[in-house]
Protein backbone atom coordinates (compact mmCIF):
# COMPACT_ATOMS: atom_id res chain seq x y z
CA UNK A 1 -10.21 -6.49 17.27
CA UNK A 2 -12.82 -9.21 18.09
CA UNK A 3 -15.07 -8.70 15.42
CA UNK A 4 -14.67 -10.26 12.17
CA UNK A 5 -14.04 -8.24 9.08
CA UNK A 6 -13.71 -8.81 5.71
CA UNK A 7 -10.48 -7.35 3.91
CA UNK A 8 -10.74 -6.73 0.17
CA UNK A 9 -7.66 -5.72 -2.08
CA UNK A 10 -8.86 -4.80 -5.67
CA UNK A 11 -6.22 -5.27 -8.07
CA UNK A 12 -6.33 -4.16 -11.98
CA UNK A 13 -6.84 -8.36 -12.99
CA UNK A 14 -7.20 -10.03 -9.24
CA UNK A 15 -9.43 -9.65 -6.52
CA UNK A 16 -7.85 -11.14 -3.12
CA UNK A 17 -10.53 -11.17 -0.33
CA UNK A 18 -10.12 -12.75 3.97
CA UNK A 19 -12.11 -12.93 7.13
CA UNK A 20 -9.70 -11.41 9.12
CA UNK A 21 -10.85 -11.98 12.79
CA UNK A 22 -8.01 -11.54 16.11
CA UNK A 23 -5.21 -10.46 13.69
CA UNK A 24 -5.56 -13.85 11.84
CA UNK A 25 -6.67 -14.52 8.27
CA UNK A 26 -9.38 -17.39 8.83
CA UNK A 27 -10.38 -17.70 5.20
CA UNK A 28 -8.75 -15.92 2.24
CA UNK A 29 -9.62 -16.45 -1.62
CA UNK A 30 -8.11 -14.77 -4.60
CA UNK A 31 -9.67 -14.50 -7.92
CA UNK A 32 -8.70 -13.56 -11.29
CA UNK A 33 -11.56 -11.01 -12.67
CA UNK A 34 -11.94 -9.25 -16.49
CA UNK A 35 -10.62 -5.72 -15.38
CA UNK A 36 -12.25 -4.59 -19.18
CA UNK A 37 -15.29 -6.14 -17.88
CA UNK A 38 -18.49 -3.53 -17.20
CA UNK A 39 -18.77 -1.08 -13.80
CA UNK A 40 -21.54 -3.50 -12.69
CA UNK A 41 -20.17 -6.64 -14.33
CA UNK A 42 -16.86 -6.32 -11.90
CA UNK A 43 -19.32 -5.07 -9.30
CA UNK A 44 -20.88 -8.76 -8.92
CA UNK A 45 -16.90 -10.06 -9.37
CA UNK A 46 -16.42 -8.19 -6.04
CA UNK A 47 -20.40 -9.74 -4.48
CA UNK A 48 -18.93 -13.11 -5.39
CA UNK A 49 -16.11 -12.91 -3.46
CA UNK A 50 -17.75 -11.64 -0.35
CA UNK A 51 -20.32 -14.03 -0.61
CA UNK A 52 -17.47 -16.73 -0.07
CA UNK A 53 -15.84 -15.55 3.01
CA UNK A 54 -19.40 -13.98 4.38
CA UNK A 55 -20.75 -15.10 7.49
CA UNK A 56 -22.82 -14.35 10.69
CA UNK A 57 -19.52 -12.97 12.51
CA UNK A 58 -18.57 -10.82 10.05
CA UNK A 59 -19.06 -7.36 11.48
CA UNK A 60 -17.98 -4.93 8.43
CA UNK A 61 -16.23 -4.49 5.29
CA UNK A 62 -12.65 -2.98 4.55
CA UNK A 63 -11.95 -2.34 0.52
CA UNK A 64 -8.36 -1.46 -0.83
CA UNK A 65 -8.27 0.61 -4.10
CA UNK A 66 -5.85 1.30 -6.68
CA UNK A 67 -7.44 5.12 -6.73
CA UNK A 68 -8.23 7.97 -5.70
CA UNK A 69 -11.02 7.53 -2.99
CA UNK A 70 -13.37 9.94 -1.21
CA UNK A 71 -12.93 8.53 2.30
CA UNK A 72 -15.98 9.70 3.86
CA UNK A 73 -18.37 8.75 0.73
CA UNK A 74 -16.81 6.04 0.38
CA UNK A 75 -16.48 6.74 -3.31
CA UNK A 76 -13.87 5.43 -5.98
CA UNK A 77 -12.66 7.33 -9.13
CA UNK A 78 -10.67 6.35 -12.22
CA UNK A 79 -9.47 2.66 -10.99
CA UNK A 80 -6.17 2.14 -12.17
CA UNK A 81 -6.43 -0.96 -15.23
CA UNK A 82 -10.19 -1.01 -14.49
CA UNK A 83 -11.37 1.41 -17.17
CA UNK A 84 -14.80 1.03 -16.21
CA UNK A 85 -14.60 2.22 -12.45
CA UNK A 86 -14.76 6.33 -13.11
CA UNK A 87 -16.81 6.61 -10.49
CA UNK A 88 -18.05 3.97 -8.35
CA UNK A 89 -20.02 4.77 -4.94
CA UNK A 90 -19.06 1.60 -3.39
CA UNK A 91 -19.55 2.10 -0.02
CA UNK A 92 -23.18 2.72 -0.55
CA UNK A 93 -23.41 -0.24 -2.93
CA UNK A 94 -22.00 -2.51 -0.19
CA UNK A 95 -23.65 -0.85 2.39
CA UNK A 96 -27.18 -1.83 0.59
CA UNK A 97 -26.06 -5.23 -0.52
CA UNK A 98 -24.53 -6.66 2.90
CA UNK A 99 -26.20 -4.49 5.75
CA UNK A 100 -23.16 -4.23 7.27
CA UNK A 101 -20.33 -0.84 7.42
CA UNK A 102 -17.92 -0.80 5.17
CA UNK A 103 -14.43 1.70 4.54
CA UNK A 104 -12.89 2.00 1.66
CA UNK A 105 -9.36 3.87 1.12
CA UNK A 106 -7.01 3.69 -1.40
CA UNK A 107 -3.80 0.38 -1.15
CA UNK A 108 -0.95 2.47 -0.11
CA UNK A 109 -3.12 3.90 2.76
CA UNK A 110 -4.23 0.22 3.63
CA UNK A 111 -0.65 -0.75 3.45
CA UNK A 112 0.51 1.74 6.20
CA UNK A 113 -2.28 1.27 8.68
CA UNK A 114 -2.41 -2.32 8.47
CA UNK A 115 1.80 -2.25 8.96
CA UNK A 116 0.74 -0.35 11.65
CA UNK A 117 -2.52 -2.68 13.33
CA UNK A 118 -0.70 -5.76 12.21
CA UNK A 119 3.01 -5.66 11.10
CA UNK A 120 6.39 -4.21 11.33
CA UNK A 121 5.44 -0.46 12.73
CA UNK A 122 3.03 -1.49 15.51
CA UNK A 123 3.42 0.42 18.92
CA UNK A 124 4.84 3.35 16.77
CA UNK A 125 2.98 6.43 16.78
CA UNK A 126 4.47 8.35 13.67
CA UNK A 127 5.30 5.95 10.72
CA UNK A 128 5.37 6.08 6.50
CA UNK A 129 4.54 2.68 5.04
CA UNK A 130 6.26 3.29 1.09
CA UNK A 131 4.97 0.76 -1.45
CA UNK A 132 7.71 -0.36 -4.74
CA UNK A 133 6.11 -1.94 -7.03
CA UNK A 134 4.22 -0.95 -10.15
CA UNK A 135 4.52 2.60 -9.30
CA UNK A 136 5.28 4.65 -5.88
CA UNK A 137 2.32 4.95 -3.03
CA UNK A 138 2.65 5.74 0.65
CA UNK A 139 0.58 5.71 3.19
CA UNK A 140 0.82 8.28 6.60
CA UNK A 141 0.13 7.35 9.98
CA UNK A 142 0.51 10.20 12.44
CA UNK A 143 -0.29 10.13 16.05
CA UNK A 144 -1.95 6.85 16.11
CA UNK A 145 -4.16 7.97 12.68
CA UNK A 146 -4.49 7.18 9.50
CA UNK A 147 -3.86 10.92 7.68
CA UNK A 148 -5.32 10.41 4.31
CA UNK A 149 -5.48 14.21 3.49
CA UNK A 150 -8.49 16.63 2.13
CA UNK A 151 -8.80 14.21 -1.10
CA UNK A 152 -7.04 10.99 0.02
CA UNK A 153 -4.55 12.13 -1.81
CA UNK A 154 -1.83 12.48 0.85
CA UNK A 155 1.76 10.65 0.86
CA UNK A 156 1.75 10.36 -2.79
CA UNK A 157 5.40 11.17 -2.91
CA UNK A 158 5.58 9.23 -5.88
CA UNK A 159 4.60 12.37 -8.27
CA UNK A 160 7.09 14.97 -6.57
CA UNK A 161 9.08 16.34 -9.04
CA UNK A 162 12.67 14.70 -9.26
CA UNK A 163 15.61 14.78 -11.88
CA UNK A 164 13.80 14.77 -15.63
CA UNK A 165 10.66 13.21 -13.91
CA UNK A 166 9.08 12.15 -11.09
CA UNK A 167 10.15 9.45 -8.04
CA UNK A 168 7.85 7.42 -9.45
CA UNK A 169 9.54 6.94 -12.75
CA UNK A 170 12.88 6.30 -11.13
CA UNK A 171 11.89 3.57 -8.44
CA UNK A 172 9.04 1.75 -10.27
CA UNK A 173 9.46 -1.41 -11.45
CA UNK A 174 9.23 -0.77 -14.88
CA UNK A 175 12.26 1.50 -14.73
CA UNK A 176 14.38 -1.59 -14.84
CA UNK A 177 12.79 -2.35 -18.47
CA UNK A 178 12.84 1.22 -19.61
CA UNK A 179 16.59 1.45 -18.40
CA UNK A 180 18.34 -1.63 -18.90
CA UNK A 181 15.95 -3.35 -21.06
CA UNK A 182 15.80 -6.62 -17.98
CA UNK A 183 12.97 -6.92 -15.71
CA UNK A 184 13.28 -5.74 -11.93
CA UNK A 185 12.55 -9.65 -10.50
CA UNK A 186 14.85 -10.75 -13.17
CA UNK A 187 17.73 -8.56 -11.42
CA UNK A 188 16.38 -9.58 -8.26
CA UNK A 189 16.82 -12.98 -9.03
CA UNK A 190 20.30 -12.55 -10.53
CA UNK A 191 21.33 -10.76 -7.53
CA UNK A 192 20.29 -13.15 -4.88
CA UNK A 193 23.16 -14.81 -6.59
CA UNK A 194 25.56 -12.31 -6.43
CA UNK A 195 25.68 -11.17 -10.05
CA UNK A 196 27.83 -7.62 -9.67
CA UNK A 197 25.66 -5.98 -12.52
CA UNK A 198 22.32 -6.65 -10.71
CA UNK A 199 23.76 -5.40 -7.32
CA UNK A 200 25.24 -2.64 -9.03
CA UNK A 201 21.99 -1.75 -10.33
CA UNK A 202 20.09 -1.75 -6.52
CA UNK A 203 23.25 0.49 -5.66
CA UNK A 204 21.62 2.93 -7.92
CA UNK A 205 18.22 2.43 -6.69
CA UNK A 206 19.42 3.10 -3.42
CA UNK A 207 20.12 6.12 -4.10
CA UNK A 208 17.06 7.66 -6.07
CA UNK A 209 15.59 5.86 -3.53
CA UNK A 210 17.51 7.86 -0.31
CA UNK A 211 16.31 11.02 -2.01
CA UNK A 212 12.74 10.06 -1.60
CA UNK A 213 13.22 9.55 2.12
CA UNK A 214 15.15 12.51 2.82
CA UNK A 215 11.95 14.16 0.69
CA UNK A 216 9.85 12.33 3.23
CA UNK A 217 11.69 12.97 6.12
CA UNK A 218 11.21 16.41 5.48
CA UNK A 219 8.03 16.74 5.02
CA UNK A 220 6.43 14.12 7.85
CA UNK A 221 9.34 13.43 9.70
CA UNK A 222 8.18 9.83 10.87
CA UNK A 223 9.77 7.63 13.76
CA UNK A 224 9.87 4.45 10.95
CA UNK A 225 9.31 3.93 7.29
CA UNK A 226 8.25 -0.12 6.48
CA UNK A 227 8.66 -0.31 2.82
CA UNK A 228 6.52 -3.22 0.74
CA UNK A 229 5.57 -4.21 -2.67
CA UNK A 230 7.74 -6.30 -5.36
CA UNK A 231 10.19 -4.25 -5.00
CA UNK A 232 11.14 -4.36 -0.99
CA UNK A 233 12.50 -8.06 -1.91
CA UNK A 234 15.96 -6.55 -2.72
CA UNK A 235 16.12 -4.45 0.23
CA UNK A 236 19.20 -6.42 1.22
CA UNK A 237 20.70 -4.83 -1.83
CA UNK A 238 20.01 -1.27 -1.57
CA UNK A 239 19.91 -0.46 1.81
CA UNK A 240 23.28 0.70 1.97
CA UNK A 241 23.32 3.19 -0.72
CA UNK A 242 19.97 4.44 0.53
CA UNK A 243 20.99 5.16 3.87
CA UNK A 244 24.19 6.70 2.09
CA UNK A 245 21.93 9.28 0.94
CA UNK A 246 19.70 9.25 3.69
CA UNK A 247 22.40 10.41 5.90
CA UNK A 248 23.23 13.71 4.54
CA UNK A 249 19.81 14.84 5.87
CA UNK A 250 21.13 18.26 7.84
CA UNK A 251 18.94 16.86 11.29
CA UNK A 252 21.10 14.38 12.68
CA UNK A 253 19.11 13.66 15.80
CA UNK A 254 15.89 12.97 13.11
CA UNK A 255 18.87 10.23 11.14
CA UNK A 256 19.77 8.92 14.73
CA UNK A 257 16.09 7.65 15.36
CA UNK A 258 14.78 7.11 11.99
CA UNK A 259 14.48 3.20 11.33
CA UNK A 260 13.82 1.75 7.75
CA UNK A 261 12.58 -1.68 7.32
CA UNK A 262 10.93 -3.97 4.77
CA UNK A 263 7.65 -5.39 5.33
CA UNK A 264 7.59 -8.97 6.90
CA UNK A 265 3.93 -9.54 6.27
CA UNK A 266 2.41 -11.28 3.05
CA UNK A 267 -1.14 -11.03 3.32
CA UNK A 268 -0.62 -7.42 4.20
CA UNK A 269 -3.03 -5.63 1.36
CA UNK A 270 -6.17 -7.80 2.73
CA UNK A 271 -5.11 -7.38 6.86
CA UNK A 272 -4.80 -3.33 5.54
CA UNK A 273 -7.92 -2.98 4.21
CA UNK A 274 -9.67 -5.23 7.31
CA UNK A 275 -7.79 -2.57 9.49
CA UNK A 276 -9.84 0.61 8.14
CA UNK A 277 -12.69 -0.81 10.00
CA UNK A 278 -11.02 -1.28 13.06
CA UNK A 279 -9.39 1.87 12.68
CA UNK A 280 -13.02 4.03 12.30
CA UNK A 281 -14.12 1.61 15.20
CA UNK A 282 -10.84 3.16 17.59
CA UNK A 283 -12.38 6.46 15.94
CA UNK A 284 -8.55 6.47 14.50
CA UNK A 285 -9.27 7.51 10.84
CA UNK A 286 -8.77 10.87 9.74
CA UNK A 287 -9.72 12.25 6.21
């Protein structure tokens, strides 16, 4: 992991870009960007901030996406909060701009892989990385690889049917509003001071939130989930509850190995997205 890469994370208003070279973060630069702005208007957003963290060491290109992504084409559809991105080719448009190769994949995928290359589930082979925070993503790693399915589509356990909706609806941060009418940080905040209402309120995450492991559990069976995002602050305060739930999974061996942790690592979504290229480089990546 020599070579220098550049590690994009496109958010709906913010575009966070690094040189990432040795596992390190050289140079990093965030920008806030018109997400209502034209395709090619947030296109030259997105040349800007390359240009600024470009130079004769960099070796390739990794881009995280709020989206649905055709891996190999390197193609992004309907950007989440950037209205204008229905269908952006943006590997080719790099490609052609920079002369150098560049992988694109959507965030959740970036999160688990670069969790995996740089963070809290290195040296495992099998591991989920679960992102809580606007709304539910998840990444797979299996066997080393980055498993992003037929349509990059897998690991969105999110949309699984559960209760009167989905997962997502019940751990996203906006659930707080929609429930209690408070803002999830707000309860975070009140919690880290011991407020009983607030904790109370993570003991109920934890639980919605134990169903979507043992959901995951089933259907992956990983040796470690890292969960990130907003969110993962409070895992002090629902990690009992969760693994209250988590334990009446009917494999006990799989509950005797299975670790959950929160990510550790900040400038995770722009060491993610610099880890697709090293991952095509290991010839890691799977569709």
């Amino acid at each position: 992991m020599s070579n220098a890469v550049i590690g994009i994370s496109i958010g709906g208003k913010t575009l966070i870009a690094g040189k990432v070279k040795n596992g390190k973060i050289e140079k990093s630069i965030t920008k806030r960007i018109n997400n209502r702005a034209s395709e090619d208007e947030v296109l030259a957003e997105v040349y800007g901030i390359i240009n600024e963290v470009k130079d004769d060491e960099v070796a390739g290109i990794g881009i995280g996406v709020p989206s649905i992504v055709d891996v190999e084409r390197g193609i992004v559809y309907n950007t989440q909060n950037i209205p204008s991105w229905r269908e952006v080719h943006i590997k080719e448009i790099l490609e052609n701009q920079f002369g150098v190769k560049v992988y694109v994949n959507n965030d959740a995928n970036c999160f688990a892989i670069g969790e995996s290359y740089f963070g809290r589930t290195k040296g495992y082979e099998n591991s989920v990385g679960l992102i809580l925070g606007a709304g539910v993503g998840a990444g797979i790693i299996f066997k080393g690889h980055l498993y992003s399915g037929t349509n990059c589509g897998a690991g969105e356990f999110g949309d699984i049917f559960y209760r009167e909706h989905n997962f997502e609806y019940y751990l996203r941060e906006a659930y707080f509003d929609d429930k209690y009418g408070v803002p999830a940080l707000t309860f975070l905040n009140r919690a880290n001071k011991k407020d009983k209402i607030a904790l109370a309120v993570f003991e109920h995450y934890g639980y919605d939130l134990g169903k979507l492991v043992v959901t995951i559990l089933f259907a992956v069976d990983p040796e470690v989930i890292v969960i990130g995002g907003p969110l993962s602050k409070a895992f002090p305060y629902f990690e009992k509850s969760m693994w209250e739930k988590v334990k009446l999974f009917p494999y006990k061996q799989t509950i005797n190995k299975l670790k959950i942790i929160p990510s550790e690592q900040e400038d995770i979504a722009v060491l993610g997205a610099a880890a697709l290229y090293y991952d095509a480089q290991n010839n890691k990546v799977i569709k």
